[in-house]
Every structure is written in C-alpha cells, then in structure tokens.
Protein backbone atom coordinates (compact mmCIF):
# COMPACT_ATOMS: atom_id res chain seq x y z
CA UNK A 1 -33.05 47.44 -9.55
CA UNK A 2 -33.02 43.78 -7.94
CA UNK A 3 -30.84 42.86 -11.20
CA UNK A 4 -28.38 45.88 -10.85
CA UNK A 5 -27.83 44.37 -6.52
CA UNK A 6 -27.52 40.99 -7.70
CA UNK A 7 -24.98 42.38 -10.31
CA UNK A 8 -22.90 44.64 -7.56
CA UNK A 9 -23.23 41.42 -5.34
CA UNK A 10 -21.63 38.25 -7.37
CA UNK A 11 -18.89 41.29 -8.19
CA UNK A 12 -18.45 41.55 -4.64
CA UNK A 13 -18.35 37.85 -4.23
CA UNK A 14 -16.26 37.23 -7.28
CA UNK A 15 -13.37 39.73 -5.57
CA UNK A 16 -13.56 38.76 -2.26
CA UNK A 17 -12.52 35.11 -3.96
CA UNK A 18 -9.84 36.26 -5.46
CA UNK A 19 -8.42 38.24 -2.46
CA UNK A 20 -8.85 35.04 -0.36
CA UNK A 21 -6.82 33.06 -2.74
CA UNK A 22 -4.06 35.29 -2.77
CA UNK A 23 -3.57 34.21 1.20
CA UNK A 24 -3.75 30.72 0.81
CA UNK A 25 -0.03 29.06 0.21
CA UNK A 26 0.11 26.06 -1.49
CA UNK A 27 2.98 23.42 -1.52
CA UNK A 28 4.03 20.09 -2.93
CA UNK A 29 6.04 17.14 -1.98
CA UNK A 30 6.57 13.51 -3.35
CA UNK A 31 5.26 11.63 -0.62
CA UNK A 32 5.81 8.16 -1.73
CA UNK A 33 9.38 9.46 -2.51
CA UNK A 34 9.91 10.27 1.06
CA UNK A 35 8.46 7.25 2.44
CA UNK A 36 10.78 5.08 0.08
CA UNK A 37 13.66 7.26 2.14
CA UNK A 38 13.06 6.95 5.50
CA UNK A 39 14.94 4.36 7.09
CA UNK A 40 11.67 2.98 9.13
CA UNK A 41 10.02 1.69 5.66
CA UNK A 42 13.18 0.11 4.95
CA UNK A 43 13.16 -1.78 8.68
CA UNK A 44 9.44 -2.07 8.06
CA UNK A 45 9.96 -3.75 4.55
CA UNK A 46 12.31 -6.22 6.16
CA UNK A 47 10.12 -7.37 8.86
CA UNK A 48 7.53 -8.00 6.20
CA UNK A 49 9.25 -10.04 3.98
CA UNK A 50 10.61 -12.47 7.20
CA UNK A 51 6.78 -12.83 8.22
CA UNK A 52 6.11 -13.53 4.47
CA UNK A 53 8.71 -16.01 4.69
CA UNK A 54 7.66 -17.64 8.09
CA UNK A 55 4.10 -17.52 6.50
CA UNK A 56 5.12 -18.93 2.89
CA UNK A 57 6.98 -22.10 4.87
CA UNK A 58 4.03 -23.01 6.86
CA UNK A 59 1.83 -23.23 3.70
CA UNK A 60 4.59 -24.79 1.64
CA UNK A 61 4.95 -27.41 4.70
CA UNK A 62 1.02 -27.96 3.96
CA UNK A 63 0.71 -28.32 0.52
CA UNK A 64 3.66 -30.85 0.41
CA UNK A 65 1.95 -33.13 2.50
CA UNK A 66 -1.22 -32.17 0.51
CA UNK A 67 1.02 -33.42 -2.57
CA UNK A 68 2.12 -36.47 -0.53
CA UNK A 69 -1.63 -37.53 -0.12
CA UNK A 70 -2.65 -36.92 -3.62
CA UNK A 71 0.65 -39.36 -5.08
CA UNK A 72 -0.71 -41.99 -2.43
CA UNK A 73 -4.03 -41.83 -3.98
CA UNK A 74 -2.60 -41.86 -7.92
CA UNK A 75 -0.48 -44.77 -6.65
CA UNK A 76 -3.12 -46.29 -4.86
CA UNK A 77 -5.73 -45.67 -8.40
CA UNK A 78 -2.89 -47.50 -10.31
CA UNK A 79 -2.38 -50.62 -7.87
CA UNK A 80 -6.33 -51.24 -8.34
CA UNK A 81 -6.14 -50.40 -12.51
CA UNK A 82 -8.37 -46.78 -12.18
CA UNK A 83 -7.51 -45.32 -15.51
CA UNK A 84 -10.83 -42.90 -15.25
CA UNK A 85 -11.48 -39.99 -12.88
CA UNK A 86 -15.25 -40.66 -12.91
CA UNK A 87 -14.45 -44.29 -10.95
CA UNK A 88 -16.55 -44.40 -7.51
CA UNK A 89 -13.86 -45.79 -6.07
CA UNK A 90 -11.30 -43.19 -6.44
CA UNK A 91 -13.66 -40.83 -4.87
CA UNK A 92 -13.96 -43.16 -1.98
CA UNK A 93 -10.35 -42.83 -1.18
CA UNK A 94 -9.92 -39.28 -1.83
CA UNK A 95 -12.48 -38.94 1.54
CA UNK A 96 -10.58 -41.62 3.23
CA UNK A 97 -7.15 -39.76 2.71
CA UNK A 98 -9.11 -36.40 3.60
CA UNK A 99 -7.97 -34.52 0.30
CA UNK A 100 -11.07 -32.61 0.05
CA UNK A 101 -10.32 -31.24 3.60
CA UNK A 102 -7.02 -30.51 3.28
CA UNK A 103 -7.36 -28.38 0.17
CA UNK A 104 -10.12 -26.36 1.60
CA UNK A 105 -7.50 -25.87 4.37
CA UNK A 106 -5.06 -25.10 2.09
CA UNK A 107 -7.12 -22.67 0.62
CA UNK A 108 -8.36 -21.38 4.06
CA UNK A 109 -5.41 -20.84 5.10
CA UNK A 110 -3.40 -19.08 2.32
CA UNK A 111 -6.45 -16.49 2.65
CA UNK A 112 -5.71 -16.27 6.02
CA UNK A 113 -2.28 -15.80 5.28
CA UNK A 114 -2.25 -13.09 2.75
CA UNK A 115 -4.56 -11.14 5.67
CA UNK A 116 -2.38 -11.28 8.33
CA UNK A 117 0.72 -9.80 5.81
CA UNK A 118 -1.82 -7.71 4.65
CA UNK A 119 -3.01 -6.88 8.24
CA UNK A 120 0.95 -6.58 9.67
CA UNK A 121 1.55 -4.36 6.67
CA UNK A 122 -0.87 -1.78 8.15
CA UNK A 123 0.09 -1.76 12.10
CA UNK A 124 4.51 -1.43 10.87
CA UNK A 125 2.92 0.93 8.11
CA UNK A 126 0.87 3.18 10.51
CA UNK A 127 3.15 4.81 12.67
CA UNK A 128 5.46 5.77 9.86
CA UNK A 129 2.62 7.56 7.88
CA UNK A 130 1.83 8.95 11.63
CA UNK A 131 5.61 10.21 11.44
CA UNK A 132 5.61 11.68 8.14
CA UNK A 133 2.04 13.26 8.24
CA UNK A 134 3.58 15.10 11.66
CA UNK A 135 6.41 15.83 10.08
CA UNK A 136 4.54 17.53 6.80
CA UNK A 137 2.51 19.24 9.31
CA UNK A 138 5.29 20.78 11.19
CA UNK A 139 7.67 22.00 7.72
CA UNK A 140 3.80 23.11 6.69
CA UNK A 141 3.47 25.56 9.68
CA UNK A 142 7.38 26.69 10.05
CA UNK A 143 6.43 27.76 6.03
CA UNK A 144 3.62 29.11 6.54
CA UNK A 145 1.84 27.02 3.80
CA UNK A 146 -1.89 26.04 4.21
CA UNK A 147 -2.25 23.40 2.28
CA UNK A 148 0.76 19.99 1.04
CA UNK A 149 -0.23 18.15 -1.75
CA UNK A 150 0.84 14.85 -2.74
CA UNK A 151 2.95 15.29 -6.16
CA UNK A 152 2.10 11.88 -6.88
CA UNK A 153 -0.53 8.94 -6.23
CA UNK A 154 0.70 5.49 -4.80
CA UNK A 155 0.54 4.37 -8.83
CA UNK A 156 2.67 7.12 -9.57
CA UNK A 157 0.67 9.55 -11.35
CA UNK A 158 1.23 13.00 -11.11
CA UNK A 159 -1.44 14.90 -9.32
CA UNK A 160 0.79 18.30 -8.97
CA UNK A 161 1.39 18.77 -12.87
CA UNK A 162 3.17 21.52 -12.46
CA UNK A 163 4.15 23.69 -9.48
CA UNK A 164 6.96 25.99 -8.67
CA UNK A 165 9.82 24.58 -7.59
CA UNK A 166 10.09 26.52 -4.59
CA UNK A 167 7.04 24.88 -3.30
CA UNK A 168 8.39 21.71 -3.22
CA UNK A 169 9.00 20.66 -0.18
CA UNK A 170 10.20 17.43 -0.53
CA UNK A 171 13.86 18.02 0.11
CA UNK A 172 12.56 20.26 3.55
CA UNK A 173 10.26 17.35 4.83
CA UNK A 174 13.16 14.69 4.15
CA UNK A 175 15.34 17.72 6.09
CA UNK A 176 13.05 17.48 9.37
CA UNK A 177 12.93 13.73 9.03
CA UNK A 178 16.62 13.78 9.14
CA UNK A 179 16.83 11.73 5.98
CA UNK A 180 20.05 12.55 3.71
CA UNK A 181 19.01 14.03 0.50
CA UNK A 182 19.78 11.79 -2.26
CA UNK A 183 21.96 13.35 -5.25
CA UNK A 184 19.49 13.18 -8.07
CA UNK A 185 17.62 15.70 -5.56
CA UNK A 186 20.71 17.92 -4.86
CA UNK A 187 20.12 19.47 -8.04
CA UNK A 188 16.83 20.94 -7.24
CA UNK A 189 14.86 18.47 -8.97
C-alpha cells in the first residue's frame, strides 16, 4: 500500500512539474551584442583609452629615466674597464644611482597602474550594466517573460544553443535603449 501512495505521489509531483513549466516564459538576448551598441560603452571605451594613455606616459616618462640611469652606469662600468657583471664595484654604483629602487618603482607602479584602469573600467562600466539590466527587466515584464538569458558568455560562447527566434529579444532591448538596429539584425537574425 505505502508503495502504491508513493507511486500516485511522484505522479502527482511529476505533473504538477510539467504544468508549472508550461507558465514559465523564457527569452534570449545577446547581451554583449547590445552593450557593444549602446553609445555609453562607446563614450566609456574612449575615456578608457585617454586614462590608459595619461597612465602609459607617466610610466614611459619613468622608465626612460630608469634607462638614462642604467646607460650612466654601463658608461660609467666602461670608463673604469668592468667587462664582468659579478664586479663589486658595479654593484656599488648601481645603489649609488638607486637602480634597484627605481625598478621596484617601476614595477610598483605599473601594478598600480593596470589597477586603477582596471578599477576605472568598473565605476564607467557599472552604470551602463545598471542601464541595460533595467532595461532587460522592463522589455522582460512588458513581455511577460520570466526569465532573459544571456545568448552568449563574455568569450563568446553560446549558452542559448538554440531558441526560437521569437524569443530573442535582442532587437526589443536595443528598441527600449533607443539604439538603431544594425542591418545584419534587420533580417531577423
């Protein structure tokens, strides 16, 4: 008897399932597509590469005179004969000229470098995901869809495989972000 209840229960269980996934709506979109669209990732993009520039010429300003210190010392090694890189001497006025210091600065501060483009990447980058993800969540109620998934991953491989075309909303979010839809999207692709 307890078999034949367990039995009439997972049955139960096993069509209740399928009548709940019947209600849920699923769509797609290519995210990354969308974000290579909108005009503030273009701005954004801009702004990165001038602080990448005003960040490159500061270290480049550095390692120049770094490079200016270490031809004083090989001019220096040749004035007093030093042919080998294990003389005392040349050591001596490596510390004198500060090399060592200078490229752990150098070092220290290309690190520090590549985390403030790293960090200014993330405060443009931030409210333009905040945009989007509103946006997706808007074109995601006015549909009536309960879930968006990402068609692809930031490397570009599909997650959606295949879906129905009329649950890609791509061209709709683009729509409510007032983006123009590209031609190679005009066709429905």
């Amino acid at each position: 008897m307890k078999i034949k209840n367990i039995f009439v229960f997972a049955a139960l269980l096993v069509g209740l399932s399928f009548s709940l996934q019947a209600q849920i709506k699923i769509g797609y979109a290519n995210i990354d597509y969308i974000l290579a669209k909108m005009p503030e990732t273009q701005s954004m993009q801009s702004n990165l590469q001038t602080y990448e520039k005003q960040l490159t010429s500061f270290l480049e300003k550095k390692e120049t005179y770094y490079r200016q210190k270490l031809q004083e010392l090989s001019q220096w090694a040749q004035t007093q004969g030093i042919t080998s890189q294990e003389d005392p001497r040349l050591a001596t006025k490596a510390e004198e000229l500060g090399l060592k210091k200078l490229a752990e600065e150098l070092q220290k501060e290309a690190a520090a470098a590549e985390d403030k483009l790293a960090k200014r990447q993330v405060d443009l980058m931030t409210p333009i995901t905040e945009k989007l993800e509103a946006k997706i969540k808007e074109v995601a109620k006015a549909q009536g869809y309960d879930y968006i998934l990402n068609q692809t991953d930031s490397g570009g491989v599909s997650i959606v495989l295949y879906g129905p075309e009329d649950r890609n909303l791509t061209k709709a979010i683009m729509t409510a972000l007032n983006i123009p839809i590209p031609a190679e999207l005009q066709d429905g692709k």
